[in-house]
N, C-alpha and C. Protein backbone atom coordinates (compact mmCIF):
# COMPACT_ATOMS: atom_id res chain seq x y z
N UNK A 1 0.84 -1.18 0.00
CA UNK A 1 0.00 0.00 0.00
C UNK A 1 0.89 1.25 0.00
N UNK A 2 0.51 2.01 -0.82
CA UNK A 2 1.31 3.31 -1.51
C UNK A 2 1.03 4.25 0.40
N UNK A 3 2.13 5.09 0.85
CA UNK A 3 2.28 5.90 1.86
C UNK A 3 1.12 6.86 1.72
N UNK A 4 0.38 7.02 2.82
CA UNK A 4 -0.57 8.20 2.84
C UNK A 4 -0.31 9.79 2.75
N UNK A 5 1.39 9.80 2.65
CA UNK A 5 1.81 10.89 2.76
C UNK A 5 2.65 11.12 1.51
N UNK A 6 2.35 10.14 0.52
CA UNK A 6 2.97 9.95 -0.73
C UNK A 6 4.29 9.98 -0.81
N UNK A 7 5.36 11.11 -1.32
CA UNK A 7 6.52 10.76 -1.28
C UNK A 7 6.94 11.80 -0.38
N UNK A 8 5.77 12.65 0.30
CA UNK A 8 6.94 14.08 1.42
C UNK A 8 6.61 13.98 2.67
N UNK A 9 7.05 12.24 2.93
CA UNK A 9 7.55 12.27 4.23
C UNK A 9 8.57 12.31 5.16
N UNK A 10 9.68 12.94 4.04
CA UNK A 10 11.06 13.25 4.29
C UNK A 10 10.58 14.72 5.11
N UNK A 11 9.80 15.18 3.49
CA UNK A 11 9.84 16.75 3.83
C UNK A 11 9.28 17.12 5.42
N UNK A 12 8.31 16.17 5.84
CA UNK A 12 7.24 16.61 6.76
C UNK A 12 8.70 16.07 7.91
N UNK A 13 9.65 15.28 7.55
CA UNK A 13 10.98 15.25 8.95
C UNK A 13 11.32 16.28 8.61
N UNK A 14 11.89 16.92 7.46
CA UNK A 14 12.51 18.29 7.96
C UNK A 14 12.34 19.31 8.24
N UNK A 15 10.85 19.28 7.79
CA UNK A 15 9.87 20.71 8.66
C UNK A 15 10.01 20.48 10.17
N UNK A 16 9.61 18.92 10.19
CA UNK A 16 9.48 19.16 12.29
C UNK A 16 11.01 19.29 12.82
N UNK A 17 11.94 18.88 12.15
CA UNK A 17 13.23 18.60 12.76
C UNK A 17 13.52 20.73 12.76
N UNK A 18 13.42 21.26 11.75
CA UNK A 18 13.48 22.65 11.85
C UNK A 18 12.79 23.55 12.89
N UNK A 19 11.19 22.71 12.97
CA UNK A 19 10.67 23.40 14.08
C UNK A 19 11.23 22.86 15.35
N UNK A 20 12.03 21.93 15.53
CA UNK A 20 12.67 21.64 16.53
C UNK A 20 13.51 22.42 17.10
N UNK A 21 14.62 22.43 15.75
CA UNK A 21 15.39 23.43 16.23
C UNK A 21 14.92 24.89 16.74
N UNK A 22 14.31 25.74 15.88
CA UNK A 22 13.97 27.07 16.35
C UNK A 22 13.54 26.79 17.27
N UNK A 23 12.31 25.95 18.39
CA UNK A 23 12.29 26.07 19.28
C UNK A 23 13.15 25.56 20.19
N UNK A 24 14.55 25.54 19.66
CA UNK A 24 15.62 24.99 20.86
C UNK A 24 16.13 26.53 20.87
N UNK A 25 16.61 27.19 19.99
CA UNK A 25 16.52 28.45 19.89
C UNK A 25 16.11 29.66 20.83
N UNK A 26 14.68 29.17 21.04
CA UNK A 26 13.99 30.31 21.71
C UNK A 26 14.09 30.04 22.72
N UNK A 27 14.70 28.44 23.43
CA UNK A 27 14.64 28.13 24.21
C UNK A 27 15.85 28.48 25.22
N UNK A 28 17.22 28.14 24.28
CA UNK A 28 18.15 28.66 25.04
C UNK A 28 18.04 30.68 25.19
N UNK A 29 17.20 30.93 24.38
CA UNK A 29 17.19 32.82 24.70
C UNK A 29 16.76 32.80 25.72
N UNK A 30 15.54 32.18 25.69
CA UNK A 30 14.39 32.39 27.06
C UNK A 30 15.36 31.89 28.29
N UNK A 31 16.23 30.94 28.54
CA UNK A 31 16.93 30.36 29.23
C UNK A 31 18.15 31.70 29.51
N UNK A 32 18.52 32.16 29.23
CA UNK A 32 19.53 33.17 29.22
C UNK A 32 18.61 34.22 30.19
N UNK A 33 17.81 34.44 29.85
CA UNK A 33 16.64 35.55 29.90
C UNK A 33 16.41 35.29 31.28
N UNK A 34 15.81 33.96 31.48
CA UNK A 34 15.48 33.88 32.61
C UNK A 34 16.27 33.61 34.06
N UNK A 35 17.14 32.54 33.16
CA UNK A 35 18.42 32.11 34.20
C UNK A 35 17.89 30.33 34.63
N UNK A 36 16.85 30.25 33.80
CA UNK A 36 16.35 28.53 33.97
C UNK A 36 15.66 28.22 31.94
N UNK A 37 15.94 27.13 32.35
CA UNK A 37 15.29 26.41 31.32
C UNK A 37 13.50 26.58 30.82
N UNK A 38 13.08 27.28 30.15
CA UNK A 38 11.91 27.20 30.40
C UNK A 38 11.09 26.11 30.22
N UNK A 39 11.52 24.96 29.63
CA UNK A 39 10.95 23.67 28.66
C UNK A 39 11.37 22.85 29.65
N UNK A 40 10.50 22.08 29.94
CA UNK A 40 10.59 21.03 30.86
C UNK A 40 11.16 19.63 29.74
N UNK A 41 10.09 19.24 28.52
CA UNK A 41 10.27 18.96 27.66
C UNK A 41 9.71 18.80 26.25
N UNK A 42 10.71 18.71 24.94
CA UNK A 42 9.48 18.82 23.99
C UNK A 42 9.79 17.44 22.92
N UNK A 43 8.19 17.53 22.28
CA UNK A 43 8.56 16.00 21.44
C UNK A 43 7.69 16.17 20.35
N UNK A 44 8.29 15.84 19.48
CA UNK A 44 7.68 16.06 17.82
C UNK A 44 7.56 14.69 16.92
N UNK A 45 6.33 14.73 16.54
CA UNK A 45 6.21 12.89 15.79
C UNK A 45 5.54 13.19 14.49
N UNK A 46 5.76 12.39 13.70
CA UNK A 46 4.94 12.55 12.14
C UNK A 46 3.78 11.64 13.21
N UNK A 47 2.49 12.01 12.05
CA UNK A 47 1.42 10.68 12.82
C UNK A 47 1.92 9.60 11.82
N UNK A 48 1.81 8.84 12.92
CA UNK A 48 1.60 7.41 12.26
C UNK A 48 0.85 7.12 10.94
N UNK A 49 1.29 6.41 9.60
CA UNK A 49 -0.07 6.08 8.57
C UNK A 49 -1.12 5.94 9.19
N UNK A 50 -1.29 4.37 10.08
CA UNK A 50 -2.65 3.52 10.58
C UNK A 50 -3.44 5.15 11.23
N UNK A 51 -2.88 5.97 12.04
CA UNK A 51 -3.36 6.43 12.46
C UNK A 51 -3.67 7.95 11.36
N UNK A 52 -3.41 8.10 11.09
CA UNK A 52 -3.64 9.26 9.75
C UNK A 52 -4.63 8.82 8.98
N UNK A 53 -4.61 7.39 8.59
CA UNK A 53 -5.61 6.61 7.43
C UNK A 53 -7.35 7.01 8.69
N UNK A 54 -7.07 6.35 9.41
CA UNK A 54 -8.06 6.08 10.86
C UNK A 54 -8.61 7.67 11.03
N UNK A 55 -7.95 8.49 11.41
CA UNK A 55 -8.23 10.33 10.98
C UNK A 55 -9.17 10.47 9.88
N UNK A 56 -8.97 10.37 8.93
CA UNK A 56 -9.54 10.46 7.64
C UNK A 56 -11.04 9.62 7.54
N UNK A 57 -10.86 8.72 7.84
CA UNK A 57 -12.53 7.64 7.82
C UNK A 57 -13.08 8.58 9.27
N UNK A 58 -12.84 9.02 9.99
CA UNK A 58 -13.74 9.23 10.99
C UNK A 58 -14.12 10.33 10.45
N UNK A 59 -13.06 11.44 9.46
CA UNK A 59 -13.80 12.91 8.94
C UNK A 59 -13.98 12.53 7.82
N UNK A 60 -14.31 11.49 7.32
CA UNK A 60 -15.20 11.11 6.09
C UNK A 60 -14.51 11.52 5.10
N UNK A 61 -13.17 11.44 5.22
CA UNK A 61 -12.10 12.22 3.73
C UNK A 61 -11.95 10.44 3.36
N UNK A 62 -11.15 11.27 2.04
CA UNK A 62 -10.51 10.09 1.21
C UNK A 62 -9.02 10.08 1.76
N UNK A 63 -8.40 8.83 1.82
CA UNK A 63 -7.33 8.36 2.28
C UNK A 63 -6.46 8.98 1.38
N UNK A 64 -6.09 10.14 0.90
CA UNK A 64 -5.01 10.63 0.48
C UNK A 64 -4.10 11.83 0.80
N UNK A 65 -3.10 11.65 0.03
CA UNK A 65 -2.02 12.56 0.02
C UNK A 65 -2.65 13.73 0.55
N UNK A 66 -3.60 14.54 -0.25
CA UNK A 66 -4.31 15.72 0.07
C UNK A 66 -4.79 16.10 1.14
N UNK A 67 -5.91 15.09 1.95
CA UNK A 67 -6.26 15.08 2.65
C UNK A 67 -5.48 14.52 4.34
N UNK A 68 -4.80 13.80 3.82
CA UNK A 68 -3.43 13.97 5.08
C UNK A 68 -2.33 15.42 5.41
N UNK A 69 -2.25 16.19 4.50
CA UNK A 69 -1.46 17.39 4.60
C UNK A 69 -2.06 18.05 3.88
N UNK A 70 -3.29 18.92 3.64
CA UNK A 70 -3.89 19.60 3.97
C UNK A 70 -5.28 19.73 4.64
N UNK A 71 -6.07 18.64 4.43
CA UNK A 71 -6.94 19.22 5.24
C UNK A 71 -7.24 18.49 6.75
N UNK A 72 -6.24 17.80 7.22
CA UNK A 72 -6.10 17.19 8.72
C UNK A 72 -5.35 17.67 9.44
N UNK A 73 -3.92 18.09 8.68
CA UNK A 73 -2.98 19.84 9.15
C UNK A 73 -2.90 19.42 10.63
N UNK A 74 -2.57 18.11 11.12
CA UNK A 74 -1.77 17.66 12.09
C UNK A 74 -0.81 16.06 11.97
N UNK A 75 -0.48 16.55 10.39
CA UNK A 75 0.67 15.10 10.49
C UNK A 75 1.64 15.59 10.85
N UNK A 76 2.42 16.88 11.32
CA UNK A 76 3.63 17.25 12.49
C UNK A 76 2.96 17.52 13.34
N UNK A 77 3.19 16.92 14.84
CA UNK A 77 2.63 17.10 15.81
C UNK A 77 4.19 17.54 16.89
N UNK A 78 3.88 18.63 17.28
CA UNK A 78 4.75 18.94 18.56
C UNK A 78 4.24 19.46 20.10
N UNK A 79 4.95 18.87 21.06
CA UNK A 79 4.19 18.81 21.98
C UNK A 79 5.24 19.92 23.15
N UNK A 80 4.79 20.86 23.29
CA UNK A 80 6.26 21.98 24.37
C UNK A 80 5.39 22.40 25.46
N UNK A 81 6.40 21.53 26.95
CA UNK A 81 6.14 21.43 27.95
C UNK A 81 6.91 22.37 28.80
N UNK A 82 6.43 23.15 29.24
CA UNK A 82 6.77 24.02 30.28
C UNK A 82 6.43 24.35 31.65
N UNK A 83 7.27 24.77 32.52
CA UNK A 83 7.40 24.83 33.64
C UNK A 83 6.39 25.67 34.56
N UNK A 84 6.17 27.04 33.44
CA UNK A 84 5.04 27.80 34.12
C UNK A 84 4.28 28.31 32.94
N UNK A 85 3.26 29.22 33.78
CA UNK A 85 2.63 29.26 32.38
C UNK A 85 2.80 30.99 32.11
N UNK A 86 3.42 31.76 32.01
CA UNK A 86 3.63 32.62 31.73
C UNK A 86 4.69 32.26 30.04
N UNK A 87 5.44 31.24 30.34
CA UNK A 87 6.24 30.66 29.61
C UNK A 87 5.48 29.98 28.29
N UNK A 88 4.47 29.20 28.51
CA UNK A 88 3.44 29.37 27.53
C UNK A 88 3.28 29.91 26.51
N UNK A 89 2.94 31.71 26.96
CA UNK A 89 2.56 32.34 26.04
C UNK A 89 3.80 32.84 25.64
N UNK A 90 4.81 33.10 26.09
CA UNK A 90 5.91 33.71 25.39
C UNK A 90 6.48 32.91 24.65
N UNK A 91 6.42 31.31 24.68
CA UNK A 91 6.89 30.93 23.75
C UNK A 91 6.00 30.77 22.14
N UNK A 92 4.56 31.14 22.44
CA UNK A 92 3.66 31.02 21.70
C UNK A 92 4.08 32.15 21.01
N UNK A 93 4.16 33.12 21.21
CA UNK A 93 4.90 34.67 20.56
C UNK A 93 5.85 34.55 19.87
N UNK A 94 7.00 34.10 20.73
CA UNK A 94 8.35 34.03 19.68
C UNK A 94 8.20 32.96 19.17
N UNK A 95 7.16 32.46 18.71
CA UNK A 95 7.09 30.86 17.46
C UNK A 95 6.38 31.82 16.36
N UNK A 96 5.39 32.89 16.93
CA UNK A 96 4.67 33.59 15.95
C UNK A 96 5.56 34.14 14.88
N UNK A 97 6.19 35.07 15.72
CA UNK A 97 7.69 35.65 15.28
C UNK A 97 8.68 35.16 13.86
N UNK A 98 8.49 33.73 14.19
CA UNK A 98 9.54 33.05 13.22
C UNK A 98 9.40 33.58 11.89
N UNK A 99 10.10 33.48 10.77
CA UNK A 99 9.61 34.08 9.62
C UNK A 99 9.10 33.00 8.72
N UNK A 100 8.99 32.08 9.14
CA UNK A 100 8.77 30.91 7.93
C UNK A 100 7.76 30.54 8.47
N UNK A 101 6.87 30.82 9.69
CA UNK A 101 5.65 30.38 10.57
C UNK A 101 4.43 31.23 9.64
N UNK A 102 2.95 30.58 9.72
CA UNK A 102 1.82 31.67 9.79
C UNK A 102 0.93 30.90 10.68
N UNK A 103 0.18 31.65 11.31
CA UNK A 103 -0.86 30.88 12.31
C UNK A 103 -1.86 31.19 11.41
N UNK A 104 -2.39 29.49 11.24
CA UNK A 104 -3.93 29.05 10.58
C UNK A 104 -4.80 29.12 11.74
N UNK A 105 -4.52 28.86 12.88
CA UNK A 105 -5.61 28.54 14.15
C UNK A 105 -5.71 28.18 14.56
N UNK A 106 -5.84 28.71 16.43
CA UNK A 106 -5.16 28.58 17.78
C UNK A 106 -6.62 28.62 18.29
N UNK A 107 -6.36 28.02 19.45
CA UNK A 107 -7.25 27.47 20.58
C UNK A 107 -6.51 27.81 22.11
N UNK A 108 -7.02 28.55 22.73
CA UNK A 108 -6.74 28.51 23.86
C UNK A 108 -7.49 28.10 25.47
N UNK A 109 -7.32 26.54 25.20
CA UNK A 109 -7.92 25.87 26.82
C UNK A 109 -7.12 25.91 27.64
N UNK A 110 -6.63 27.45 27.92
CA UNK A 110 -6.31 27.41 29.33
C UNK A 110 -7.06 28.50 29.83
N UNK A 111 -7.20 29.43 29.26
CA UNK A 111 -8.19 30.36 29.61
C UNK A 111 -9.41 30.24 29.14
N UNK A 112 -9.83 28.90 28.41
CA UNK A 112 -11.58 28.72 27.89
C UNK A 112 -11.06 27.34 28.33
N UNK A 113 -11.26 27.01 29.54
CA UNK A 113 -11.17 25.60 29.90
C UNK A 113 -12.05 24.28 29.40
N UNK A 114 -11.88 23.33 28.84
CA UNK A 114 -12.84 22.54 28.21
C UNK A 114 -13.64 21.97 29.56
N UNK A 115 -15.05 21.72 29.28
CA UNK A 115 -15.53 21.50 30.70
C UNK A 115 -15.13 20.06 31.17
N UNK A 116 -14.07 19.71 30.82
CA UNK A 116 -13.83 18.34 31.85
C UNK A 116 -12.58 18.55 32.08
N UNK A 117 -12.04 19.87 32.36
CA UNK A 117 -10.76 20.65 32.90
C UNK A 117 -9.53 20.60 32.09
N UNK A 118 -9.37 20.06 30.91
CA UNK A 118 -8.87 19.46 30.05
C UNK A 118 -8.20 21.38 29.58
N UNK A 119 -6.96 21.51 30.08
CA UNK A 119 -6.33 22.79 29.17
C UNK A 119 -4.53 22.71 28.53
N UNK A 120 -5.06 23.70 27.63
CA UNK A 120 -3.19 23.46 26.66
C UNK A 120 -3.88 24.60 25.95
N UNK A 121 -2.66 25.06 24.77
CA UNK A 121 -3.17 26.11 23.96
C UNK A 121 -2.66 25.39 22.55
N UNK A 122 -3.36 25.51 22.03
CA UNK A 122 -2.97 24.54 20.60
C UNK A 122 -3.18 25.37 19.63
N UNK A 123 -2.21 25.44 18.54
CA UNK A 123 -1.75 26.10 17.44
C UNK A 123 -1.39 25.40 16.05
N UNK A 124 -2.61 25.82 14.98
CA UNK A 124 -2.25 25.13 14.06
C UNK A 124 -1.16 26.34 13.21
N UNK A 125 -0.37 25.86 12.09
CA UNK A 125 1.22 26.51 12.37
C UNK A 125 1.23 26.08 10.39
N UNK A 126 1.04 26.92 9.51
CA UNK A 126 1.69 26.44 8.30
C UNK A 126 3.33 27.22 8.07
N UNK A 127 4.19 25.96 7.50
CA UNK A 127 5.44 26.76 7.51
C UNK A 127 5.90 26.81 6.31
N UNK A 128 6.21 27.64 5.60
CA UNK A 128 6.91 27.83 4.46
C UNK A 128 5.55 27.86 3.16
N UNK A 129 4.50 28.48 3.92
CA UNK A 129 3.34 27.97 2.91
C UNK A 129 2.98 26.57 2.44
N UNK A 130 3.44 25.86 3.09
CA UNK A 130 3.66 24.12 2.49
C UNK A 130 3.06 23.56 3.33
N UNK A 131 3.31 23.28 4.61
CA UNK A 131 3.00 22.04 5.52
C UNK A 131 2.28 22.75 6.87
N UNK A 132 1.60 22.36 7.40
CA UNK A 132 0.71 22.32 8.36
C UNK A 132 1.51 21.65 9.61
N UNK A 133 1.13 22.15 10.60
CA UNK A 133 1.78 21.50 12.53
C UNK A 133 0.42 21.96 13.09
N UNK A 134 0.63 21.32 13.95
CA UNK A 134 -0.02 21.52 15.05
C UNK A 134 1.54 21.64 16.36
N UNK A 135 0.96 22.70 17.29
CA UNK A 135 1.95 22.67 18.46
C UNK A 135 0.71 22.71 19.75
N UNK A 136 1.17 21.88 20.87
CA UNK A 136 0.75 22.39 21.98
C UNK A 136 1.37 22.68 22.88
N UNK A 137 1.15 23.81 23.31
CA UNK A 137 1.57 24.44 24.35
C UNK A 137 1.22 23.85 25.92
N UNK A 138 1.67 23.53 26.65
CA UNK A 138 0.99 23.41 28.20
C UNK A 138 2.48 23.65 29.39
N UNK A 139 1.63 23.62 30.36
CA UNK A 139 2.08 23.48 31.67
C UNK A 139 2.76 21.97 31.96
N UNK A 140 3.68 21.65 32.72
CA UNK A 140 4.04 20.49 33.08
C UNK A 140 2.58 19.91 34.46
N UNK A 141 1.83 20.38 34.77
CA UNK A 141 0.56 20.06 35.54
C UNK A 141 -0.56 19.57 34.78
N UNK A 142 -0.53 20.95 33.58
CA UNK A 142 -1.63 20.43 32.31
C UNK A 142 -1.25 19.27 31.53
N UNK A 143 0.26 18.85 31.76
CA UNK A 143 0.45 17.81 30.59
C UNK A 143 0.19 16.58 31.27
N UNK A 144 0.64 16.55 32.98
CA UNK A 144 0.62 15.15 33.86
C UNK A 144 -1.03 14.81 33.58
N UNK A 145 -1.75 16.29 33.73
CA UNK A 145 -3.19 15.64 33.43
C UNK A 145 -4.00 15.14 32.50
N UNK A 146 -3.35 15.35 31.61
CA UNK A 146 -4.00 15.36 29.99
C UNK A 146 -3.28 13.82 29.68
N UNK A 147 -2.55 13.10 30.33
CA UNK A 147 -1.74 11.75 30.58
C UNK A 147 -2.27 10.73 31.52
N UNK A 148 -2.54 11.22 32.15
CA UNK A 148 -3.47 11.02 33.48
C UNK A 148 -4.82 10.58 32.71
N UNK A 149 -5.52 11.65 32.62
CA UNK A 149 -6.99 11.06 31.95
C UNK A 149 -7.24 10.42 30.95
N UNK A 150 -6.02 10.46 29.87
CA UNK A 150 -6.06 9.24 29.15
C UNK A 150 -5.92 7.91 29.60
N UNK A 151 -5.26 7.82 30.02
CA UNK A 151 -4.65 6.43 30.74
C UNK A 151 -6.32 5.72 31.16
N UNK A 152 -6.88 6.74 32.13
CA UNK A 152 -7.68 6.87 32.67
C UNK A 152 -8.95 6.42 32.28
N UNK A 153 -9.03 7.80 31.26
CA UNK A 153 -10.83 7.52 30.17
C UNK A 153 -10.38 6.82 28.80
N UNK A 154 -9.50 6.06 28.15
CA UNK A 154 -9.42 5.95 27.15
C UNK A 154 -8.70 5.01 26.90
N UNK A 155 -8.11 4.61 28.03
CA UNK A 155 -7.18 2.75 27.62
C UNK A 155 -8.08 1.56 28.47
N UNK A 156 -9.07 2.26 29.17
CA UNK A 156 -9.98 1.13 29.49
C UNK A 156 -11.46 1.21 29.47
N UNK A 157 -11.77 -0.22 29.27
CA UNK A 157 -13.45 0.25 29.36
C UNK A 157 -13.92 0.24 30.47
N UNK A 158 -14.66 1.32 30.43
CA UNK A 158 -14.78 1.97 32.52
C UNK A 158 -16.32 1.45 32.23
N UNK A 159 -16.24 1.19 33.69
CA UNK A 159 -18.03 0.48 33.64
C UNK A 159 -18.04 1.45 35.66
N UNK A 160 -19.06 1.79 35.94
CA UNK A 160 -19.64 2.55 36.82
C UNK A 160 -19.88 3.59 37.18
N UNK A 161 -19.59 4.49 37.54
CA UNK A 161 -20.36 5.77 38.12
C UNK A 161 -19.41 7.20 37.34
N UNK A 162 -19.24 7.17 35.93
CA UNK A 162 -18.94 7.80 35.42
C UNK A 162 -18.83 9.53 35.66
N UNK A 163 -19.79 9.65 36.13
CA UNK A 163 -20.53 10.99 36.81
C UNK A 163 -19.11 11.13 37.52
N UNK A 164 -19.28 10.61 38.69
CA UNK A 164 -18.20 10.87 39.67
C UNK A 164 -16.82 10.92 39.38
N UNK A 165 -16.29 9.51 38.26
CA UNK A 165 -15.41 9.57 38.00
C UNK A 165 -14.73 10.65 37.20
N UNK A 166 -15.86 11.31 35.88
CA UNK A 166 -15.83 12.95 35.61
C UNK A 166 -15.91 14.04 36.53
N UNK A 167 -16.46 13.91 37.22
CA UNK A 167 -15.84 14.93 38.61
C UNK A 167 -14.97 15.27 39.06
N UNK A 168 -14.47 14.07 39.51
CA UNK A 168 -12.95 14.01 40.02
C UNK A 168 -11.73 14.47 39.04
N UNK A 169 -12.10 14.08 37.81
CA UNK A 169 -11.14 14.52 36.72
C UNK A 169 -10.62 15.85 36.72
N UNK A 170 -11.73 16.33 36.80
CA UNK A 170 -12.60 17.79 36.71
C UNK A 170 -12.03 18.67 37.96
N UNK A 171 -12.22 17.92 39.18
CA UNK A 171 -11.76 18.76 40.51
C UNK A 171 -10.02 18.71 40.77
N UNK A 172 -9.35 17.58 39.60
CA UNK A 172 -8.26 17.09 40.05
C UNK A 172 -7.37 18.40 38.90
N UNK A 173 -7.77 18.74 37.74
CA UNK A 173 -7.22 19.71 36.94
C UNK A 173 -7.99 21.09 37.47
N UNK A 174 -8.55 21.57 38.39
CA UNK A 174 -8.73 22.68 38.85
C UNK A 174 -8.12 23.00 39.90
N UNK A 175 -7.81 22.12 40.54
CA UNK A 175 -6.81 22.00 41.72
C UNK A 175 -5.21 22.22 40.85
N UNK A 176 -4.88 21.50 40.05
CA UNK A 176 -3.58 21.71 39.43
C UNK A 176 -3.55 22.92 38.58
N UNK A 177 -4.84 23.49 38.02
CA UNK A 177 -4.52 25.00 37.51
C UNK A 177 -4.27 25.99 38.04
N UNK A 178 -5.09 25.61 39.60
CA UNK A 178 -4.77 26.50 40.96
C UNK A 178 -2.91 26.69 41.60
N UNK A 179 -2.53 25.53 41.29
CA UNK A 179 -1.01 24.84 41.30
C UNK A 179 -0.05 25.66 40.25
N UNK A 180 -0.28 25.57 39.32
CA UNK A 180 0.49 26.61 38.52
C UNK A 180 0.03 27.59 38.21
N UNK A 181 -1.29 29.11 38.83
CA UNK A 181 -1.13 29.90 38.94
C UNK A 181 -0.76 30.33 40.77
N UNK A 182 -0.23 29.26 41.58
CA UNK A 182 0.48 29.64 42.68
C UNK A 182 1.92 29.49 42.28
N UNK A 183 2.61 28.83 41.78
CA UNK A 183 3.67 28.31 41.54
C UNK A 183 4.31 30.00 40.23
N UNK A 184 3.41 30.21 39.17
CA UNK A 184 4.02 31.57 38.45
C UNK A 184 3.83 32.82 39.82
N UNK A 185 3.17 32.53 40.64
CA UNK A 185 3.08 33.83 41.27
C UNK A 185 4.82 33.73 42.03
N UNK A 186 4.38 32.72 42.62
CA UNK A 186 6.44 32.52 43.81
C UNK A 186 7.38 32.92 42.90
N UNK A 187 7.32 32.34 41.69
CA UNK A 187 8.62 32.61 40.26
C UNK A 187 8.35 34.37 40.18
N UNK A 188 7.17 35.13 40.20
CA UNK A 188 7.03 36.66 39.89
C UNK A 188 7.70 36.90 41.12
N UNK A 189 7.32 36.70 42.39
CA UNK A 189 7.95 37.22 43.61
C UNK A 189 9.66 36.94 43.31
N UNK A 190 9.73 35.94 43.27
CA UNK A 190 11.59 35.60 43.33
C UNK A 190 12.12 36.54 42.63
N UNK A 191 11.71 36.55 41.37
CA UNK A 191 12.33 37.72 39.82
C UNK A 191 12.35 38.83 40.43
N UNK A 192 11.16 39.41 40.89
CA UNK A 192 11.13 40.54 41.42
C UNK A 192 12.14 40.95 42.49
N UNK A 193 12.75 40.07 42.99
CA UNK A 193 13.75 39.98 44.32
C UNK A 193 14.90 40.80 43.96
């Protein structure tokens, strides 16, 4: 079976391997800047075919070239984990910045929280006019949770009191958003020192 990504799945490594770099880039500035690392950590994957093909039947596209890189515009996926969330948005800025970047369209669940507490800021990213990313942005709290509830709601079949068990999800990422807007406040006090 012919690649769903036809023959530019080189290209779609050297777009992410580039967006790698620039954000190692901004990373050691911001790191200078700050006097810490701001990236806890980051990780960039082509999707998988099975899973790209599987994308496509659920949005009712045709299994092709086309419709894998352009209109699903998340076969580079990068994932940048950070420490606080002030860091977040500044790195969301200086990615804007880049000159080979344009933002197609961003989502921000950290300040429009999805109602099952579920937040990151996600950015769809065309570079060079060619290829499509997706980046998400989060907190190292938002990411344990968004890991957490998968594990959770989505590698098993849950049988009972669902209600509750969405609750808890729910009370357990409001409690951790509470966590890293205490945690940027101590980092504002220290700086300020």
């Amino acid at each position: 079976m012919e690649s769903i990504y036809g023959n530019k799945k080189p290209e779609l490594e050297e777009v992410m391997q580039m967006l790698l770099r620039e954000i190692g880039v901004i990373r050691r500035d911001m790191a200078k800047d700050l006097g810490m690392d701001p990236i806890e950590h980051l990780l960039g994957r082509i999707k998988s075919e099975d899973s790209m093909r599987e994308k496509c039947r659920r949005k009712g596209l045709p299994e092709t070239t086309e419709s894998a890189l352009v209109q699903i515009r998340d076969a580079i996926g990068l994932r940048v984990v950070c420490a606080f969330l002030d860091d977040v948005y500044t790195i969301h800025d200086r990615l804007l910045a880049l000159p080979r970047v344009e933002l197609v369209e961003e989502k921000d669940y950290i300040r429009h929280v999805k109602p099952n507490g579920y937040r990151s800021f996600h950015m769809i990213i065309l570079v060079d006019g060619t290829y499509y990313a997706e980046i998400q942005l989060r907190t190292i709290s938002m990411d344990t949770w968004a890991a957490l509830e998968h594990h959770l709601k989505y590698k098993k079949d849950i049988r009972g009191n669902l209600t509750l068990i969405n609750s808890e999800l729910k009370r357990c990422a409001d409690e951790l958003a509470s966590t890293d807007s205490s945690l940027q406040t101590l980092r504002d006090m220290i700086s300020d020192l």
